[in-house]
C-alpha atoms as a PDB file:
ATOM      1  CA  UNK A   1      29.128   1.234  -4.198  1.00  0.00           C
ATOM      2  CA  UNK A   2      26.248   1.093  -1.691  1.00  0.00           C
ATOM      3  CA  UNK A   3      23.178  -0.944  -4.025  1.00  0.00           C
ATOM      4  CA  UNK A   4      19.497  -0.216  -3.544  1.00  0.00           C
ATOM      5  CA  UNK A   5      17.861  -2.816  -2.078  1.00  0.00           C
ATOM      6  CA  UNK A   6      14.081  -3.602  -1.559  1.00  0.00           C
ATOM      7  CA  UNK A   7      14.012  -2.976   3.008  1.00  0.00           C
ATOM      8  CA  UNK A   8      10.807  -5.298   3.091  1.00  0.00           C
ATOM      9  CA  UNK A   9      12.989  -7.996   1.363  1.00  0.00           C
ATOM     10  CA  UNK A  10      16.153  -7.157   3.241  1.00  0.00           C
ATOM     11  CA  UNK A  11      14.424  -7.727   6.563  1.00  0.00           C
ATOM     12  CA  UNK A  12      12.259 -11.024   5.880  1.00  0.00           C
ATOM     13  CA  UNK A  13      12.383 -13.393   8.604  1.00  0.00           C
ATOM     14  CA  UNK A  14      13.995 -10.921  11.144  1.00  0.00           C
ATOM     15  CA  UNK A  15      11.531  -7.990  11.691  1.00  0.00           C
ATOM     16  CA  UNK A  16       9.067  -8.342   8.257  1.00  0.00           C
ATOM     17  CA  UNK A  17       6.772 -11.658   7.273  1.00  0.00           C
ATOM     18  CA  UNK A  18       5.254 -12.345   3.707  1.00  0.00           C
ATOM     19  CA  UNK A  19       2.006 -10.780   2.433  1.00  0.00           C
ATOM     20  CA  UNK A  20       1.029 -13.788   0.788  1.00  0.00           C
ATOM     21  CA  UNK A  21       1.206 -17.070   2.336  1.00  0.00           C
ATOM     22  CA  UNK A  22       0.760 -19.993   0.484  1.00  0.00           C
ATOM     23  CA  UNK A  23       2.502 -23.518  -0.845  1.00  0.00           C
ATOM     24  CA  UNK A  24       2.854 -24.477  -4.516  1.00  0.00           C
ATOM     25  CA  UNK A  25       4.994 -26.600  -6.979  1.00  0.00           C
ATOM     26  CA  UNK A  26       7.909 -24.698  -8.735  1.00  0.00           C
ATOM     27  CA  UNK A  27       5.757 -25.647 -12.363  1.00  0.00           C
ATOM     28  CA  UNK A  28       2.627 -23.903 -10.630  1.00  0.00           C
ATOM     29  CA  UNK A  29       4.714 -21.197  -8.742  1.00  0.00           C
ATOM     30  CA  UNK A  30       4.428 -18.099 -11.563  1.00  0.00           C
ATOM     31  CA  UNK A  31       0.479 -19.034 -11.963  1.00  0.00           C
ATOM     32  CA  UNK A  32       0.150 -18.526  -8.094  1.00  0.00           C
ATOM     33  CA  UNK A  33       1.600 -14.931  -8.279  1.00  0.00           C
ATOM     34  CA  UNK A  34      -0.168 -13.865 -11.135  1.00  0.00           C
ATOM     35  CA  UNK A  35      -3.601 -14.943  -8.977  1.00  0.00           C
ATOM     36  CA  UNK A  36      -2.239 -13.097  -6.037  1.00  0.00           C
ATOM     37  CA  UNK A  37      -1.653 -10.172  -8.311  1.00  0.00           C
ATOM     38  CA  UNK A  38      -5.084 -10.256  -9.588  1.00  0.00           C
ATOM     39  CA  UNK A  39      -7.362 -10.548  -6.848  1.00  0.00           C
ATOM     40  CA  UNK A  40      -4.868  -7.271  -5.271  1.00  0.00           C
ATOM     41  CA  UNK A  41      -5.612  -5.493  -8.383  1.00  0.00           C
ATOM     42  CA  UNK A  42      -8.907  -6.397  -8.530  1.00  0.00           C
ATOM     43  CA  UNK A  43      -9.882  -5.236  -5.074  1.00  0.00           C
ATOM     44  CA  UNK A  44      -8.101  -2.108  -5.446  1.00  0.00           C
ATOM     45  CA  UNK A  45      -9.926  -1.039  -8.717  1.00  0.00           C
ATOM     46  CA  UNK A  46     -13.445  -1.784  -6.609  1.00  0.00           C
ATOM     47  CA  UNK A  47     -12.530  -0.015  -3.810  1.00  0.00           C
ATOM     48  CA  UNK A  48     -12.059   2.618  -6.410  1.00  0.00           C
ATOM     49  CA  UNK A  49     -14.928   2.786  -8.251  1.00  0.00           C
ATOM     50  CA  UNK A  50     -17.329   3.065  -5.190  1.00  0.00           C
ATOM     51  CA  UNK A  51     -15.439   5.143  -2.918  1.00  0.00           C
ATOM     52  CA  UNK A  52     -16.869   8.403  -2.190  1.00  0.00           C
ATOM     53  CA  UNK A  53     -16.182  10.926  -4.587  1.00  0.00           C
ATOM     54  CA  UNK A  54     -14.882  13.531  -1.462  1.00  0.00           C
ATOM     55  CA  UNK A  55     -12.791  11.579  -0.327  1.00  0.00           C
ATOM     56  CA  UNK A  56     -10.720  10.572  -2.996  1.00  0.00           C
ATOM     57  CA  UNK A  57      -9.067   8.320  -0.953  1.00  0.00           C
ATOM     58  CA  UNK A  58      -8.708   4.114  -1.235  1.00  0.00           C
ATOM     59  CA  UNK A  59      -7.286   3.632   2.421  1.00  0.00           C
ATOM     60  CA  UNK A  60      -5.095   0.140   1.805  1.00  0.00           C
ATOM     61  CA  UNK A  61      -2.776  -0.524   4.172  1.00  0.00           C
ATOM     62  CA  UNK A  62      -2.063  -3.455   2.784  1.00  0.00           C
ATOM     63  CA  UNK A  63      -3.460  -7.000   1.345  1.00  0.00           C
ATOM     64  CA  UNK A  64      -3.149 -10.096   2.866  1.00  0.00           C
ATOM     65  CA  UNK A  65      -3.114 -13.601   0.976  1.00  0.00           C
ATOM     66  CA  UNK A  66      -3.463 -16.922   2.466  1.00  0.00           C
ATOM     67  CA  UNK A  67      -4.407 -20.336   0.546  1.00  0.00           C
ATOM     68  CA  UNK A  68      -5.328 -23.506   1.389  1.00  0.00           C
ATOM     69  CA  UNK A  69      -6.820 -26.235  -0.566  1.00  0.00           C
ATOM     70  CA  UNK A  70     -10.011 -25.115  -0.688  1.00  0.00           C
ATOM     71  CA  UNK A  71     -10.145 -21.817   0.707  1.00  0.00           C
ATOM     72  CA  UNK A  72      -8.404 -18.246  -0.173  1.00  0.00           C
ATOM     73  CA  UNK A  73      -8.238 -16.219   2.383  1.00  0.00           C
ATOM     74  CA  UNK A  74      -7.867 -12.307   1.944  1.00  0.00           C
ATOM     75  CA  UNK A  75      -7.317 -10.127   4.737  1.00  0.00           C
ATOM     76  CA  UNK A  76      -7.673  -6.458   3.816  1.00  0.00           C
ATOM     77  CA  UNK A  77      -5.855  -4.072   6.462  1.00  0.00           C
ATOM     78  CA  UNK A  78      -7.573  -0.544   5.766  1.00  0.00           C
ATOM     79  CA  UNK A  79      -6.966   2.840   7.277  1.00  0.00           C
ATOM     80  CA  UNK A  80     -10.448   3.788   6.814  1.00  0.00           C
ATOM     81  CA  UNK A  81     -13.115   1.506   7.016  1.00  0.00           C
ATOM     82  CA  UNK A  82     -16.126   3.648   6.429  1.00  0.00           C
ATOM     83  CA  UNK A  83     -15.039   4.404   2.826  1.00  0.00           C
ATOM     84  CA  UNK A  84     -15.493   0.689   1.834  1.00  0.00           C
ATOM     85  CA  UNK A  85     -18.735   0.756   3.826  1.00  0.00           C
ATOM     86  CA  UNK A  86     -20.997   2.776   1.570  1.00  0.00           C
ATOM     87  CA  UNK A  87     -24.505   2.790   1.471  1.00  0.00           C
ATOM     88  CA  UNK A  88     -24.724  -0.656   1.802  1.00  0.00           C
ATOM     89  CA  UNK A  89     -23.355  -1.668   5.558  1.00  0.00           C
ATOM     90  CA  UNK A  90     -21.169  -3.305   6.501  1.00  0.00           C
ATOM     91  CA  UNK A  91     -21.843  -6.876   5.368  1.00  0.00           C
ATOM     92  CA  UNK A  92     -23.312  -6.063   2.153  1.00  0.00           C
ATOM     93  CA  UNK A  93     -20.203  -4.148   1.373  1.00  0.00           C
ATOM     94  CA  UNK A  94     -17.924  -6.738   1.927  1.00  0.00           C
ATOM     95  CA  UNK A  95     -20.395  -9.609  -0.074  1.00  0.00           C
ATOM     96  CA  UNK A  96     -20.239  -7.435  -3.495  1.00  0.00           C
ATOM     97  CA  UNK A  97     -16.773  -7.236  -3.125  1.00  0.00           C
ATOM     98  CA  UNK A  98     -16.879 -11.099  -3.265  1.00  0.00           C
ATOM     99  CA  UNK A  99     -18.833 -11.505  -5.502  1.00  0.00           C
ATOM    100  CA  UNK A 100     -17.011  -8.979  -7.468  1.00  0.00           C
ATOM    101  CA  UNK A 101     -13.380 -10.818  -7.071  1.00  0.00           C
ATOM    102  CA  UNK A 102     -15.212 -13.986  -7.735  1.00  0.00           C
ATOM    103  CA  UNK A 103     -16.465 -12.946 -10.479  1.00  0.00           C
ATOM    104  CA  UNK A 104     -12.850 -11.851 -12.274  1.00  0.00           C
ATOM    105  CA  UNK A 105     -11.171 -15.186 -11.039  1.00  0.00           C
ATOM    106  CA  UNK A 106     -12.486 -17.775 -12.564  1.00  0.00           C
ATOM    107  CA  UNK A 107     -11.980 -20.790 -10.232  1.00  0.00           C
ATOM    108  CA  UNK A 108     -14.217 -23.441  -9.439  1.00  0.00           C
ATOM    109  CA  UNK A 109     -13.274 -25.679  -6.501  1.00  0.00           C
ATOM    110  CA  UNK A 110     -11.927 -23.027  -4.314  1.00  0.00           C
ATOM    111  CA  UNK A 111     -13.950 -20.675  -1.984  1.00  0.00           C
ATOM    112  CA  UNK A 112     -12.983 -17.057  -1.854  1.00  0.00           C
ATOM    113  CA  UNK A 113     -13.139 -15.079   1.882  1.00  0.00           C
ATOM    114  CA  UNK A 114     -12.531 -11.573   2.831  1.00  0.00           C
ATOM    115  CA  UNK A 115     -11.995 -10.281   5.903  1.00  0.00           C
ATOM    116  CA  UNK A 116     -11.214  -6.433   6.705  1.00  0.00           C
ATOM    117  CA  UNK A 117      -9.590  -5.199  10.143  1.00  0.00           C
ATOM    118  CA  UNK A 118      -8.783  -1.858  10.518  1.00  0.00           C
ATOM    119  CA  UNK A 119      -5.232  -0.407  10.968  1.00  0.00           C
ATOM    120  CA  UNK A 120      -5.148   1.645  14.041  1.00  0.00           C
ATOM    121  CA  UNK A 121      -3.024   4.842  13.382  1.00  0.00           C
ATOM    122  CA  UNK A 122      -3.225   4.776   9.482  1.00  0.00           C
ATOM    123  CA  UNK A 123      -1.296   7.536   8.714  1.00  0.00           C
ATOM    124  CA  UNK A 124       1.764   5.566  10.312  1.00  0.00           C
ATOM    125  CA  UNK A 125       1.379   3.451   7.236  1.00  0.00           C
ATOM    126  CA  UNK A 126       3.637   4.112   4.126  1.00  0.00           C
ATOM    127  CA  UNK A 127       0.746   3.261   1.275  1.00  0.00           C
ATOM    128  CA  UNK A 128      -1.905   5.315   3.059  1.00  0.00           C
ATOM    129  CA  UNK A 129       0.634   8.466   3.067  1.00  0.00           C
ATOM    130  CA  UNK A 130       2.326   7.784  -0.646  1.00  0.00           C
ATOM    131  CA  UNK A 131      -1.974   7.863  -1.222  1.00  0.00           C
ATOM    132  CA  UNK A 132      -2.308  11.070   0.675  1.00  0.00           C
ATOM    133  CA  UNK A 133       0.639  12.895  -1.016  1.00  0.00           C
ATOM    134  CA  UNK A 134      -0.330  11.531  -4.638  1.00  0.00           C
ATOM    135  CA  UNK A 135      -3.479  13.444  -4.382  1.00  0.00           C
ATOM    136  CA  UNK A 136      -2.188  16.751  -2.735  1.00  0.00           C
ATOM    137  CA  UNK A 137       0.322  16.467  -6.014  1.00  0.00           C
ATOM    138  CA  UNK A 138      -2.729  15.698  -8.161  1.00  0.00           C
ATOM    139  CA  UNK A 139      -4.221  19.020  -7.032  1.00  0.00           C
ATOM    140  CA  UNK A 140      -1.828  21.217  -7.547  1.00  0.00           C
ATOM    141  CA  UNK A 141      -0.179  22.009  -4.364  1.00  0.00           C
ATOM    142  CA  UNK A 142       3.421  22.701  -3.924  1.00  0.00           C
ATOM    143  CA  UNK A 143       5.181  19.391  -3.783  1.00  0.00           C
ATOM    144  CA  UNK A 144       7.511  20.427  -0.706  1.00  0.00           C
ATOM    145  CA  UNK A 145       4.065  21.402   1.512  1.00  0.00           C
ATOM    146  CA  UNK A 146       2.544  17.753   0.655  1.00  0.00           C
ATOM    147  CA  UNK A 147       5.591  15.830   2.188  1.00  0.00           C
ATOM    148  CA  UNK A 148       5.553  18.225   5.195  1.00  0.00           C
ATOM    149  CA  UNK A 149       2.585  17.650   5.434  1.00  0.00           C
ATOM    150  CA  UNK A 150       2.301  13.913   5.113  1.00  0.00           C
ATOM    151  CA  UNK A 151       5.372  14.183   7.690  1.00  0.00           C
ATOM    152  CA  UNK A 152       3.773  15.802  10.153  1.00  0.00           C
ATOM    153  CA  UNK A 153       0.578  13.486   9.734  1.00  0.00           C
ATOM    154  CA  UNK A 154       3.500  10.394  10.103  1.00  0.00           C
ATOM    155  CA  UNK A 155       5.008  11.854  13.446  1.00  0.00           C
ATOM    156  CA  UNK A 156       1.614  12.139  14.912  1.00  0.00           C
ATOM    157  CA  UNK A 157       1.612   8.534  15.396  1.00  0.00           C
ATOM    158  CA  UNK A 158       4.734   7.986  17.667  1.00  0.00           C
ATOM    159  CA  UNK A 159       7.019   6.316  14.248  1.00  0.00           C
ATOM    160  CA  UNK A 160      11.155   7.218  15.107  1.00  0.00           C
ATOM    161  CA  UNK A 161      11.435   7.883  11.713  1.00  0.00           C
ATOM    162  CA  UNK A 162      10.359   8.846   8.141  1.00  0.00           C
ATOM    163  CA  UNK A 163      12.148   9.326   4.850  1.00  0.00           C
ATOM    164  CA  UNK A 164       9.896  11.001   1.875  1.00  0.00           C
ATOM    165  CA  UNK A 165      11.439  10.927  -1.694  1.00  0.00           C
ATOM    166  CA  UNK A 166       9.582  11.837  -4.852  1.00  0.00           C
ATOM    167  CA  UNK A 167      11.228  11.608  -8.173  1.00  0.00           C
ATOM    168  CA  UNK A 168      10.137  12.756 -11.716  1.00  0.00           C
ATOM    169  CA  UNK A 169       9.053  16.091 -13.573  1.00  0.00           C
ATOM    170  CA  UNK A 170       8.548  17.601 -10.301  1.00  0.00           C
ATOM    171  CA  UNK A 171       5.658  20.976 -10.942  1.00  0.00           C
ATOM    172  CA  UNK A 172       6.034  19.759 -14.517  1.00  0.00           C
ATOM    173  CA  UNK A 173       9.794  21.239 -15.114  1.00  0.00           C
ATOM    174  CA  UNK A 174      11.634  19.951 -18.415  1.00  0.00           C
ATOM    175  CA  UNK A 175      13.917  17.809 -16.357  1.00  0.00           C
ATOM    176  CA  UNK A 176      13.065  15.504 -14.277  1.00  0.00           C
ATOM    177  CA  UNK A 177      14.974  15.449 -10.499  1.00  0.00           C
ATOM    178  CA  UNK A 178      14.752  13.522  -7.218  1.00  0.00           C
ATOM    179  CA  UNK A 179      13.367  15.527  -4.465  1.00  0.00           C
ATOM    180  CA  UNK A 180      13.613  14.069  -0.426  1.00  0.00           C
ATOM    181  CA  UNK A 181      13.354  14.872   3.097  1.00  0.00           C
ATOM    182  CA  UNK A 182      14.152  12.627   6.007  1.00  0.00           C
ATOM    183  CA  UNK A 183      13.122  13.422   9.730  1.00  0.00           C
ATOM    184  CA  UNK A 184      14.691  11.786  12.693  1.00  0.00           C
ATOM    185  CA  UNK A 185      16.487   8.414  12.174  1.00  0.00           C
ATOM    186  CA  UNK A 186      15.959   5.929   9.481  1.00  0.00           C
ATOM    187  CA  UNK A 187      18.361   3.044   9.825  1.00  0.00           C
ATOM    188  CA  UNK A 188      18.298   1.274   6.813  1.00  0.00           C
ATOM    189  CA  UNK A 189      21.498  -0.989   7.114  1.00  0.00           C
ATOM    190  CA  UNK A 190      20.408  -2.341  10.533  1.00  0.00           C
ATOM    191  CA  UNK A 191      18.300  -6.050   9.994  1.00  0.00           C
ATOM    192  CA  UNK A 192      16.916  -5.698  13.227  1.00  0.00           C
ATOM    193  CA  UNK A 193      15.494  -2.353  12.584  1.00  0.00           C
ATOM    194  CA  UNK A 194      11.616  -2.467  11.553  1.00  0.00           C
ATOM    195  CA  UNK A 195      11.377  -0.515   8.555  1.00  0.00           C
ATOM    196  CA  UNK A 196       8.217   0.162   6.710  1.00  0.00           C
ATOM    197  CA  UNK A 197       8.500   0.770   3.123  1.00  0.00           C
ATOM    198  CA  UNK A 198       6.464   1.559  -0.402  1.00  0.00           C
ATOM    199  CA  UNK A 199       6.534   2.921  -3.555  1.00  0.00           C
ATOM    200  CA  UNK A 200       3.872   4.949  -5.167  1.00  0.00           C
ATOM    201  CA  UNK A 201       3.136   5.826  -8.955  1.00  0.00           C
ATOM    202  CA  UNK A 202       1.213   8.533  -9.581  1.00  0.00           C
ATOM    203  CA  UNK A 203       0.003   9.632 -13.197  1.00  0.00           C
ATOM    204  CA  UNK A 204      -0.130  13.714 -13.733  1.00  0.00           C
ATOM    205  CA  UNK A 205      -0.902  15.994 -16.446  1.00  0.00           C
ATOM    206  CA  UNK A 206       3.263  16.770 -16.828  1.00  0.00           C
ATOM    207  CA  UNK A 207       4.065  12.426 -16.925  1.00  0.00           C
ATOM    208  CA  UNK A 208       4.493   9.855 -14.164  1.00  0.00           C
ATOM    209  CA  UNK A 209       6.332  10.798 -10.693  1.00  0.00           C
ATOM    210  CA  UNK A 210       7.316   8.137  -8.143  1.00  0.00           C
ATOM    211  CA  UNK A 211       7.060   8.498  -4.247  1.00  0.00           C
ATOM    212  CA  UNK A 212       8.795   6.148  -1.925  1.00  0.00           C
ATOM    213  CA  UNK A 213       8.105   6.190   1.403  1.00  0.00           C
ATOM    214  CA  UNK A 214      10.256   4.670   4.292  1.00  0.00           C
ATOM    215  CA  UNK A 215       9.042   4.868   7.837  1.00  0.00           C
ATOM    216  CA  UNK A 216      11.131   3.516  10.887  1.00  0.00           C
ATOM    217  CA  UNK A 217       8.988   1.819  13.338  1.00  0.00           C
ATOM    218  CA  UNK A 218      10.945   0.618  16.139  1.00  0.00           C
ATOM    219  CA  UNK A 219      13.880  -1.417  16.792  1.00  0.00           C
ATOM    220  CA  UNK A 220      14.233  -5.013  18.019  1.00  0.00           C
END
């Protein structure tokens, strides 16, 4: 029988590299993740509290971690930068968030540092989309219309490739079914192929749906 396996995972050291990047004793190695895991959650929940209330939208590609001794380095990728940029600017923006991470994670001989670059076609990223069709879903469109759409929005940016699935108690029906659509090819056997991946959870009134979204980028 075919098993599921994770594609980012599948592919690491061939066509994908680690979000977080950092060295650590095996005894230390669980505290290290947990961190990791709490300065992600922690800049997601900001970036949700002070986005704009029309757009409805966080924009994270994806979070980078690196550590050194002294130093941990974020690097936020974002679709859309001027949602983080409020009224503040730029700079400002980025110095609450800081302080704000700093603030949660309590450690003292370590600096933190955040950078932010902007992604440049966001909708050919998997998170930004699995965002996009969580809140189409959230306001009560058809489910089918959301993934054509977010397919549509996905093609736009040259990918080979995209595979939508959403799972759950689809328009809130008693049982709960798997729903997908795939358009052109997604190769998910081949190493060498570069496959983007995600999953999503998304909480509505009926219970909790998942959407996983594989894109094909290109091939080696």
């Amino acid at each position: 029988m075919g098993q599921k396996i994770n594609p980012l995972g599948f592919r690491l050291g061939t066509t994908q590299h680690h979000h977080s990047f950092w060295f650590a004793q095996p005894k230390n190695y669980s505290a290290g993740l947990q961190e990791d895991e709490k300065i992600r959650n922690c800049i997601k929940n900001y970036v949700q509290k002070n986005k704009r209330i029309s757009s409805g939208f966080e924009g994270i590609a994806r979070i980078g971690i690196q550590k050194r001794i002294d130093l941990i380095q974020v690097i936020i990728h974002i679709g859309f930068p001027h949602l983080l940029i409020l009224m503040e600017g730029q700079t400002r923006g980025i110095e609450k968030l800081q302080m704000n991470v700093q603030k949660e994670f309590h450690s003292v001989n370590r600096r933190l540092n955040i950078t932010i670059t902007r992604v440049e076609k966001p909708y050919g990223q998997p998170n930004i989309l699995a965002e996009y069709i969580a809140l189409q879903l959230k306001n009560r469109v058809s489910f089918r219309k959301a993934m054509k759409k977010a397919i549509e929005l996905a093609e736009q940016t040259d990918t080979k490739g995209i595979q939508v699935q959403i799972a759950g108690r689809i328009d809130g029906k008693e049982i709960a079914r798997v729903e997908w659509i795939r358009e052109g090819r997604v190769p998910l056997q081949t190493i060498r192929a570069k496959i983007d991946h995600c999953s999503y959870t998304i909480r509505t009134i009926y219970g909790v749906l998942g959407i996983q979204i594989w894109i094909f980028v290109d091939e080696e």
